[in-house]
PDB file of N, CA and C in Angstrom:
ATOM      1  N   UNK A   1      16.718   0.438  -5.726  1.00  0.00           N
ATOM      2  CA  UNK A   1      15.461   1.018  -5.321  1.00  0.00           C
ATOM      3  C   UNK A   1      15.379   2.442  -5.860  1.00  0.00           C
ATOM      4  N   UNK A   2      14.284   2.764  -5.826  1.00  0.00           N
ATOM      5  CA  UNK A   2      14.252   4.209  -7.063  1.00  0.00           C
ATOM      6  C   UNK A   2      13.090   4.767  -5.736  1.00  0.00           C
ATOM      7  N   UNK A   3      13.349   5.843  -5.288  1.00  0.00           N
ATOM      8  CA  UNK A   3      13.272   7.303  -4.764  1.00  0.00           C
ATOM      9  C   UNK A   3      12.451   8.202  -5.406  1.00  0.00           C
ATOM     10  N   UNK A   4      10.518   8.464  -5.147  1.00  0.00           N
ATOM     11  CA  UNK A   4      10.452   9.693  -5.816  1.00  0.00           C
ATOM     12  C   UNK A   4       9.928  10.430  -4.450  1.00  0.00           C
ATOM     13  N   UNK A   5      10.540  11.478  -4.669  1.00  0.00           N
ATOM     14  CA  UNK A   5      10.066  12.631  -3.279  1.00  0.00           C
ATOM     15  C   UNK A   5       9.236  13.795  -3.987  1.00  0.00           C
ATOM     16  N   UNK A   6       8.208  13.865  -3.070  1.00  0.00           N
ATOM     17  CA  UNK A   6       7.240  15.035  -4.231  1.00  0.00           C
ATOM     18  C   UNK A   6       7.280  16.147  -2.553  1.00  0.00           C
ATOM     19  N   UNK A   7       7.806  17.382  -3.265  1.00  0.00           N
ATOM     20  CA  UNK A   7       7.459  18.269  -1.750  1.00  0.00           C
ATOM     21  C   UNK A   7       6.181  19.297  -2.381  1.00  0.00           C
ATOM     22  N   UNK A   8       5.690  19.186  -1.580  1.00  0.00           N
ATOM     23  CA  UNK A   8       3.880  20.310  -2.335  1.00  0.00           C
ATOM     24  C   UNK A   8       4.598  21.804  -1.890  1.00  0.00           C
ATOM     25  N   UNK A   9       5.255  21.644  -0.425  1.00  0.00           N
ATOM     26  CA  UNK A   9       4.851  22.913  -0.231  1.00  0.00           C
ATOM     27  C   UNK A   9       6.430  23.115   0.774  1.00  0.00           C
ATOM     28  N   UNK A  10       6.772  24.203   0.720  1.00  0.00           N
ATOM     29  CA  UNK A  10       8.210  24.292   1.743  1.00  0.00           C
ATOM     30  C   UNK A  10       7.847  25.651   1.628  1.00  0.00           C
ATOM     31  N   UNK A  11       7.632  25.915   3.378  1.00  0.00           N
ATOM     32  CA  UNK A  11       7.467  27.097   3.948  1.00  0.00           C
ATOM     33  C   UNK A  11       8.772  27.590   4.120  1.00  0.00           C
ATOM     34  N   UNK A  12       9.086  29.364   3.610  1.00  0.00           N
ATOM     35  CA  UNK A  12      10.480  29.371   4.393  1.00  0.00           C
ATOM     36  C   UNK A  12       9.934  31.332   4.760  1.00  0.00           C
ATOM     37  N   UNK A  13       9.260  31.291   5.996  1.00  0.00           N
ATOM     38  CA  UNK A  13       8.931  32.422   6.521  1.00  0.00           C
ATOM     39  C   UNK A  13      10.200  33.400   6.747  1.00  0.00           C
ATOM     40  N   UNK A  14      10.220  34.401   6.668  1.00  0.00           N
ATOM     41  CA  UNK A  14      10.755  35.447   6.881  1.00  0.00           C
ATOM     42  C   UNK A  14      12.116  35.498   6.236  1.00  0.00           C
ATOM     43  N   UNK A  15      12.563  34.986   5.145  1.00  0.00           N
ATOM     44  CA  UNK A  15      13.797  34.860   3.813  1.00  0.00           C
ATOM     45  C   UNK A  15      14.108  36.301   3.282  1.00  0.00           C
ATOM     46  N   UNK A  16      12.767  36.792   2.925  1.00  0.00           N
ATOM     47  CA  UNK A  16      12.981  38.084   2.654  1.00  0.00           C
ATOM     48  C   UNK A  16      13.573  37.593   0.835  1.00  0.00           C
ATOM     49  N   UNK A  17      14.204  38.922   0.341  1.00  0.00           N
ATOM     50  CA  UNK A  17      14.684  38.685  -1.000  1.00  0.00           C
ATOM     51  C   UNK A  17      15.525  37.509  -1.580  1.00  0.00           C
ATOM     52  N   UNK A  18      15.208  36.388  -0.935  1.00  0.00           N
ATOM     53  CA  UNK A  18      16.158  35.165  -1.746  1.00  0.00           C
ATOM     54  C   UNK A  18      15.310  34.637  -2.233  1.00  0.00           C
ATOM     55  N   UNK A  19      15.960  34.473  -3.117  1.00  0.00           N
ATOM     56  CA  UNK A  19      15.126  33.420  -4.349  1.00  0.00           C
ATOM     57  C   UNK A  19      14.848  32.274  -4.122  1.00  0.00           C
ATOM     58  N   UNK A  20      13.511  31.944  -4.210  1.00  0.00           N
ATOM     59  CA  UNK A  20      12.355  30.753  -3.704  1.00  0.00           C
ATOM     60  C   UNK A  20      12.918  29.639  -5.114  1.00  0.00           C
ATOM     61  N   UNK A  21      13.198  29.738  -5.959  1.00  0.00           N
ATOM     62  CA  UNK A  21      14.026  29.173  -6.682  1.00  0.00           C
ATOM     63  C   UNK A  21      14.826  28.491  -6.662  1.00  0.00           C
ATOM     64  N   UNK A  22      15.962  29.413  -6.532  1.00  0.00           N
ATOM     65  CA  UNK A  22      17.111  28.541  -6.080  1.00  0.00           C
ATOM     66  C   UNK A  22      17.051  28.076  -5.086  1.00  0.00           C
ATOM     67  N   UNK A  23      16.349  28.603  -3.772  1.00  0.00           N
ATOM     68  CA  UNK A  23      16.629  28.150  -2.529  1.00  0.00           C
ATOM     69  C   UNK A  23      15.816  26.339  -2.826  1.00  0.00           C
ATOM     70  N   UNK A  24      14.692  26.585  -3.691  1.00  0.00           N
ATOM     71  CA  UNK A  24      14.495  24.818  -4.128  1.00  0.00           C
ATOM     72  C   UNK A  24      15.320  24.321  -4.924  1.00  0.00           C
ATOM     73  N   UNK A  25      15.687  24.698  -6.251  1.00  0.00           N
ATOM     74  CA  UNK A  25      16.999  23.753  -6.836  1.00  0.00           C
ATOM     75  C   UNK A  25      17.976  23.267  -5.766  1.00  0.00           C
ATOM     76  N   UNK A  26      18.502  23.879  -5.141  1.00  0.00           N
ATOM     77  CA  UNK A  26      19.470  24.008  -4.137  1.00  0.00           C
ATOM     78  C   UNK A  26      19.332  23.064  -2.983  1.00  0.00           C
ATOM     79  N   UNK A  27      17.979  22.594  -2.088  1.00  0.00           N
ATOM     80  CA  UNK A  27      17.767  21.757  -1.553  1.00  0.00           C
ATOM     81  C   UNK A  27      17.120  20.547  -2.132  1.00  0.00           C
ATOM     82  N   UNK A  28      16.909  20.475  -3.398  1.00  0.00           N
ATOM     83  CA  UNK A  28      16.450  19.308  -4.491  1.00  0.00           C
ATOM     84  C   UNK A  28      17.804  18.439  -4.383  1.00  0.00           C
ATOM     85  N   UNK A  29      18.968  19.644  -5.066  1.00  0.00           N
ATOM     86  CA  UNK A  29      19.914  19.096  -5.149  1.00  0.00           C
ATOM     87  C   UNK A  29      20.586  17.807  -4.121  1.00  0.00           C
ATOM     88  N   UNK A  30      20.832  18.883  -2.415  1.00  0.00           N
ATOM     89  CA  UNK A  30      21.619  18.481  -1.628  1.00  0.00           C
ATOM     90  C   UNK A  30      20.312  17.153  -1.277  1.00  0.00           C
ATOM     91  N   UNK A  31      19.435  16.916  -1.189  1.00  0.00           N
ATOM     92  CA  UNK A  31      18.634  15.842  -0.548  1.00  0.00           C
ATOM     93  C   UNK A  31      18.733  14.754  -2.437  1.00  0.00           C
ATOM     94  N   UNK A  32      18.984  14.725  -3.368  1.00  0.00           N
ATOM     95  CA  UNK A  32      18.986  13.862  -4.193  1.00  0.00           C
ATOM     96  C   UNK A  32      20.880  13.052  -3.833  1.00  0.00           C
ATOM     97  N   UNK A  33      21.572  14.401  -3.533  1.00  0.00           N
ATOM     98  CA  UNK A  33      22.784  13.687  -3.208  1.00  0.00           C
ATOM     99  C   UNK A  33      23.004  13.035  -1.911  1.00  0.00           C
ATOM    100  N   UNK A  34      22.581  13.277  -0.648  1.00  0.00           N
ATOM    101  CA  UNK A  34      22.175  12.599   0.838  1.00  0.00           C
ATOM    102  C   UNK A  34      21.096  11.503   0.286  1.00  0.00           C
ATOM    103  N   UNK A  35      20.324  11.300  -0.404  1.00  0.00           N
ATOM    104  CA  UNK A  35      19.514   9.987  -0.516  1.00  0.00           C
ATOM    105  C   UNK A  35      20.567   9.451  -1.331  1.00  0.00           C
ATOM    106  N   UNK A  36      21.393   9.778  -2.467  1.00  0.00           N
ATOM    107  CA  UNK A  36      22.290   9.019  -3.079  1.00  0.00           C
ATOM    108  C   UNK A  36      23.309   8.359  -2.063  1.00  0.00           C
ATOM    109  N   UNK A  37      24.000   9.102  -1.139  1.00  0.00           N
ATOM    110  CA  UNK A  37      25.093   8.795  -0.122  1.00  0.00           C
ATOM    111  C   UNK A  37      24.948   7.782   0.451  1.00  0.00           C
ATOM    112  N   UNK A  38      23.624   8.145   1.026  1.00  0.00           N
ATOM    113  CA  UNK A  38      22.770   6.926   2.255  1.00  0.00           C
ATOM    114  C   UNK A  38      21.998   5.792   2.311  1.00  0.00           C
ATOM    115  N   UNK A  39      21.532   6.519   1.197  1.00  0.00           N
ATOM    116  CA  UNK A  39      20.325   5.121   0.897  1.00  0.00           C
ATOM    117  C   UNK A  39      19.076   5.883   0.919  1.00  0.00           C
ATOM    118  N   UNK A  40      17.814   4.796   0.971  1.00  0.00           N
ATOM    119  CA  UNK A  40      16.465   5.696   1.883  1.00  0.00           C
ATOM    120  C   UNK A  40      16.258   5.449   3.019  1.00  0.00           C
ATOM    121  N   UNK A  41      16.257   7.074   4.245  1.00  0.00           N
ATOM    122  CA  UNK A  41      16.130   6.879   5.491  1.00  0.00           C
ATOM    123  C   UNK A  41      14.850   6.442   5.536  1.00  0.00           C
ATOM    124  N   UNK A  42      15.697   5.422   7.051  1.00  0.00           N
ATOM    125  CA  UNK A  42      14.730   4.895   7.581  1.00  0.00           C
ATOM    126  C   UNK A  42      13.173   5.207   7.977  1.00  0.00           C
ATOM    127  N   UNK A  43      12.975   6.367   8.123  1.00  0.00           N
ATOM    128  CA  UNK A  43      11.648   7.081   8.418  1.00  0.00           C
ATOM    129  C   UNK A  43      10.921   7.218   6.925  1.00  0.00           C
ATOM    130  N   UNK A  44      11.746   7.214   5.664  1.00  0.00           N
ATOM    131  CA  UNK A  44      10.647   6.245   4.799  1.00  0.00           C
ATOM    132  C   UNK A  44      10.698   5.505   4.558  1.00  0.00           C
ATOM    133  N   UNK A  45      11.594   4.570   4.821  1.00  0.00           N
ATOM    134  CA  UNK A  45      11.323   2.812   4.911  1.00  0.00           C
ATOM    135  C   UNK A  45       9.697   2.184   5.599  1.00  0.00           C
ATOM    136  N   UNK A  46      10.104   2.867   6.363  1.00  0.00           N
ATOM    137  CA  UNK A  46       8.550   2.618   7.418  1.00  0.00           C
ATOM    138  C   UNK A  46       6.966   3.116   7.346  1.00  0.00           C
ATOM    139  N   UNK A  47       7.222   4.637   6.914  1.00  0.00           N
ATOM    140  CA  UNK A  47       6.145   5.074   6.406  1.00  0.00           C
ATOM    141  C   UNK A  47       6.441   6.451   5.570  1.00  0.00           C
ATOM    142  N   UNK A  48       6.719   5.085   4.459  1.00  0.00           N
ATOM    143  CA  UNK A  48       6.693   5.884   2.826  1.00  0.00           C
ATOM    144  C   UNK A  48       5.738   7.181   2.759  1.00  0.00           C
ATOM    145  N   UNK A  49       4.823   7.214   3.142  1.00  0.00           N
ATOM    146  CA  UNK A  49       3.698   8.625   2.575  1.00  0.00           C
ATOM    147  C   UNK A  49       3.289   9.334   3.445  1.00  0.00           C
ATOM    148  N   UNK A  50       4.263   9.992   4.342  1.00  0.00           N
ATOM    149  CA  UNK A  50       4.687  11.042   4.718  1.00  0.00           C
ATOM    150  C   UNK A  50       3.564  12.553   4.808  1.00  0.00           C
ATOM    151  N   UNK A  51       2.681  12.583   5.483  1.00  0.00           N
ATOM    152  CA  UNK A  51       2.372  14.295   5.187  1.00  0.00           C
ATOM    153  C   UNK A  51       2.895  15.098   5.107  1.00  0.00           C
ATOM    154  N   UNK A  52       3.367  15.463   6.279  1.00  0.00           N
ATOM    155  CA  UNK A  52       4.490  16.139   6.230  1.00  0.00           C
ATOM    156  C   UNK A  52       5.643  15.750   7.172  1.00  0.00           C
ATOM    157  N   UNK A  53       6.493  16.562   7.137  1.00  0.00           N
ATOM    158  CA  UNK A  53       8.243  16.584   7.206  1.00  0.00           C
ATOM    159  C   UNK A  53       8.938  17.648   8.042  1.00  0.00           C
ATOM    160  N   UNK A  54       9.026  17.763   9.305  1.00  0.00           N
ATOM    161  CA  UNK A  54       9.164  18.825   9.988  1.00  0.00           C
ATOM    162  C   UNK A  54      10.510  18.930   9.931  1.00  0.00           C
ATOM    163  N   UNK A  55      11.235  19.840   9.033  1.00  0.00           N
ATOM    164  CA  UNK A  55      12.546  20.140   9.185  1.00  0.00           C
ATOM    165  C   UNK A  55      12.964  21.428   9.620  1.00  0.00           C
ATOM    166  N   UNK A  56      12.461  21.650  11.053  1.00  0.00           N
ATOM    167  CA  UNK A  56      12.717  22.300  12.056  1.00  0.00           C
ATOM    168  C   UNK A  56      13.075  23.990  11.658  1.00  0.00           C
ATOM    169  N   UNK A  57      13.524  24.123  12.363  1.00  0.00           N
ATOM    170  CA  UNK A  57      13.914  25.822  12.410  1.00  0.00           C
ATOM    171  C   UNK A  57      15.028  26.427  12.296  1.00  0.00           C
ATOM    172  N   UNK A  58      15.454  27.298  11.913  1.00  0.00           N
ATOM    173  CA  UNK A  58      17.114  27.840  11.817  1.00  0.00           C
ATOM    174  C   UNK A  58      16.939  29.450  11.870  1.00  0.00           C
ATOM    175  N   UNK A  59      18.225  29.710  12.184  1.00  0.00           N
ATOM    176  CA  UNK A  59      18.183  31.068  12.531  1.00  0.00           C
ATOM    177  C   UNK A  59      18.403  31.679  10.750  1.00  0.00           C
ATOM    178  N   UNK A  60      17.547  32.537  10.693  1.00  0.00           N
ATOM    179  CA  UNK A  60      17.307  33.369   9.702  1.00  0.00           C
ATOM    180  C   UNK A  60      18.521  34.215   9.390  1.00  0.00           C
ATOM    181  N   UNK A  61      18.982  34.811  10.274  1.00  0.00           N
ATOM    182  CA  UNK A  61      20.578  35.584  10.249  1.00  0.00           C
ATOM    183  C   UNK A  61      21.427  35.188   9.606  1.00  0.00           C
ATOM    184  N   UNK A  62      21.404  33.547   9.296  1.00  0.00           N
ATOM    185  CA  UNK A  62      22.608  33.115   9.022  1.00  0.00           C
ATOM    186  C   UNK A  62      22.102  33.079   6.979  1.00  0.00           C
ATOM    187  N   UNK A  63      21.223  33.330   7.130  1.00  0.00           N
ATOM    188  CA  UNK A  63      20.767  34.083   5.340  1.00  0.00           C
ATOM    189  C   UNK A  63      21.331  35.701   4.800  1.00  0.00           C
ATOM    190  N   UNK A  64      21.073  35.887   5.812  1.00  0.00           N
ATOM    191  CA  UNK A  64      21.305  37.477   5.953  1.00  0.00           C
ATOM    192  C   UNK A  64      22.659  37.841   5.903  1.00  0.00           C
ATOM    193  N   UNK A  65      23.521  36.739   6.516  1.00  0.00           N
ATOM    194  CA  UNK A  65      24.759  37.331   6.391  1.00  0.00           C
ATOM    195  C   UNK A  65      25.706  36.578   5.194  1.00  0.00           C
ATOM    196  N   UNK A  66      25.141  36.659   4.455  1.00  0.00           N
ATOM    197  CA  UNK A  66      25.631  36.102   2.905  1.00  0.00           C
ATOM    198  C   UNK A  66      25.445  34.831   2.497  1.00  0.00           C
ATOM    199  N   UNK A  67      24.942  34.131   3.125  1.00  0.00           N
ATOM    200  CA  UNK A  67      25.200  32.363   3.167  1.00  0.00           C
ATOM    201  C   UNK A  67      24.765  32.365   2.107  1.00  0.00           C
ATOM    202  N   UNK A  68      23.677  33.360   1.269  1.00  0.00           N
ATOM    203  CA  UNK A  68      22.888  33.191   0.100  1.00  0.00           C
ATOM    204  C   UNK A  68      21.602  32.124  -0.379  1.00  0.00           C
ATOM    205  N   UNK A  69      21.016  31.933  -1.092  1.00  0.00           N
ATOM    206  CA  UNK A  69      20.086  30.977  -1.640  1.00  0.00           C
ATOM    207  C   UNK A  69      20.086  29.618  -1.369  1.00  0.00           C
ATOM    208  N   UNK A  70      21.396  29.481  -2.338  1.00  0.00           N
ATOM    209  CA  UNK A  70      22.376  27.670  -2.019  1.00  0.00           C
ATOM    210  C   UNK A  70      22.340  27.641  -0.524  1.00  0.00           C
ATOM    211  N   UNK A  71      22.845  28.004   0.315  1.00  0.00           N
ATOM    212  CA  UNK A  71      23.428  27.279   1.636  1.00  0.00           C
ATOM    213  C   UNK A  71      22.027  27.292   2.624  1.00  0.00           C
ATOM    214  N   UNK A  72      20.926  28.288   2.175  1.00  0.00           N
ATOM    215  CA  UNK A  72      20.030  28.303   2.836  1.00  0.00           C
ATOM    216  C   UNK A  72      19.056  26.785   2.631  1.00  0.00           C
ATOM    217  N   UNK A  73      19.158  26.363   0.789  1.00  0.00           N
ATOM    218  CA  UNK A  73      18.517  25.637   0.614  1.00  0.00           C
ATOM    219  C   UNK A  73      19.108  23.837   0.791  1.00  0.00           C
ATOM    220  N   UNK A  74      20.825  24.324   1.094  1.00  0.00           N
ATOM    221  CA  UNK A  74      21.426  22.974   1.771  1.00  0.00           C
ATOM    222  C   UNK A  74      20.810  22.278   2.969  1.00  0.00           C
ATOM    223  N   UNK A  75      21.016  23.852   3.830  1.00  0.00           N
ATOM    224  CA  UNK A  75      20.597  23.681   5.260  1.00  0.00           C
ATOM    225  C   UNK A  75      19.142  23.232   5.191  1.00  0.00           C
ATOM    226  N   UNK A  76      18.387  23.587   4.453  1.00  0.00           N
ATOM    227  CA  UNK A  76      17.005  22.689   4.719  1.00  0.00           C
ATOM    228  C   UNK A  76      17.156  21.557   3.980  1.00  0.00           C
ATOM    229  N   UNK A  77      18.012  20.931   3.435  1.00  0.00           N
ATOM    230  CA  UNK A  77      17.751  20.016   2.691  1.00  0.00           C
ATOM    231  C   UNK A  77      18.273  18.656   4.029  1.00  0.00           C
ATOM    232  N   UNK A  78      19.375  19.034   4.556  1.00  0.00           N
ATOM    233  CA  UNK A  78      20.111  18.467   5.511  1.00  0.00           C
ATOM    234  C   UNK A  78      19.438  18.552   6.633  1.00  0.00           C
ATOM    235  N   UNK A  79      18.288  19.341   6.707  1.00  0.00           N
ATOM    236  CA  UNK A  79      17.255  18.966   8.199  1.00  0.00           C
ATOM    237  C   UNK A  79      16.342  18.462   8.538  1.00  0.00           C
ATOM    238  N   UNK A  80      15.539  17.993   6.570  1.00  0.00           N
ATOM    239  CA  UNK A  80      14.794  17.369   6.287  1.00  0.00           C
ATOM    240  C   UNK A  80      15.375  15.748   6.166  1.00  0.00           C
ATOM    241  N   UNK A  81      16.782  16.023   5.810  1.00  0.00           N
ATOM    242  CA  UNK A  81      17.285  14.239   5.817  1.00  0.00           C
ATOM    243  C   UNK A  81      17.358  13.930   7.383  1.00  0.00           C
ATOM    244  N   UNK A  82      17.955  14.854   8.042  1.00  0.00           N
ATOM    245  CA  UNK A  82      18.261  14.131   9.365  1.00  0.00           C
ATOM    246  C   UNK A  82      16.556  14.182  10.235  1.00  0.00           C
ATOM    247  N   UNK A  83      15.400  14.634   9.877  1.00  0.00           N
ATOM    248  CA  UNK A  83      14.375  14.654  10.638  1.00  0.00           C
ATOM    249  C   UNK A  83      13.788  13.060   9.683  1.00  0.00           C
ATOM    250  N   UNK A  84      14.091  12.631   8.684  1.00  0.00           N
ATOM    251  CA  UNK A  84      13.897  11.649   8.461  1.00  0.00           C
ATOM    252  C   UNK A  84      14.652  10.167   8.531  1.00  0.00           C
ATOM    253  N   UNK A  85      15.882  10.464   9.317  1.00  0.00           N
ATOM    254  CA  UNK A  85      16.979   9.247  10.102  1.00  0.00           C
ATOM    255  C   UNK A  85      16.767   8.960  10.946  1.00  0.00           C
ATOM    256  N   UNK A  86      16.099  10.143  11.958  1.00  0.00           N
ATOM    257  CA  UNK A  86      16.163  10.095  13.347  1.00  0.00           C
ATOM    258  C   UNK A  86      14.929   9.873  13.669  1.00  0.00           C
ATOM    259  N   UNK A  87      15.076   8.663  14.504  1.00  0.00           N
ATOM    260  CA  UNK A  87      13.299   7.762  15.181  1.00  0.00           C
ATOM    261  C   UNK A  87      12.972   9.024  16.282  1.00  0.00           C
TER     262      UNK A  87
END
C-alpha cells in the first residue's frame, strides 16, 4: 500500500528562532519512518481525508533548552502518529 500525506499547514506557535525547515524535514522524516514501522494507522484506514490532525501540545521549554529543530520536529511527528492510532 503506498502512503501519500500532504500537510498544508503545521502551526508551531511560539518556536521562536528554529528553523521552520528543518523542524519540517525533521518531522517528514520521523512520520515516513513510523508509517514505515507500522503500517497505516488506523485513523486513516477509516477516514483517509483527514482535515485536520490535532497533534496536541508540548511544552515549548523543552526547544529552548537545546533539543533543537530535529527533536522538536520528531516530537511532532510522534504526536501526530499517535493522535492518529488512538480511537
Amino acid at each position: 500500500m503506498t502512503l501519500h500525506l500532504h500537510i498544508d499547514r503545521l502551526v508551531l506557535d511560539g518556536l521562536g528562532p528554529l528553523d521552520a525547515g528543518a523542524v519540517q524535514a525533521a518531522a517528514e522524516a520521523e512520520l515516513a519512518r513510523l508509517f514505515a514501522a507500522s503500517g497505516v494507522p488506523s485513523g486513516l484506514a477509516h477516514d483517509p481525508r483527514r482535515p485536520r490532525v490535532d497533534g496536541g501540545a508540548f511544552c515549548v521549554e523543552t526547544a529552548r533548552l537545546g533539543v533543537g529543530a530535529e527533536g522538536v520536529g520528531t516530537h511532532i511527528a510522534r504526536r501526530i502518529h499517535s493522535s492518529l492510532t488512538t480511537p
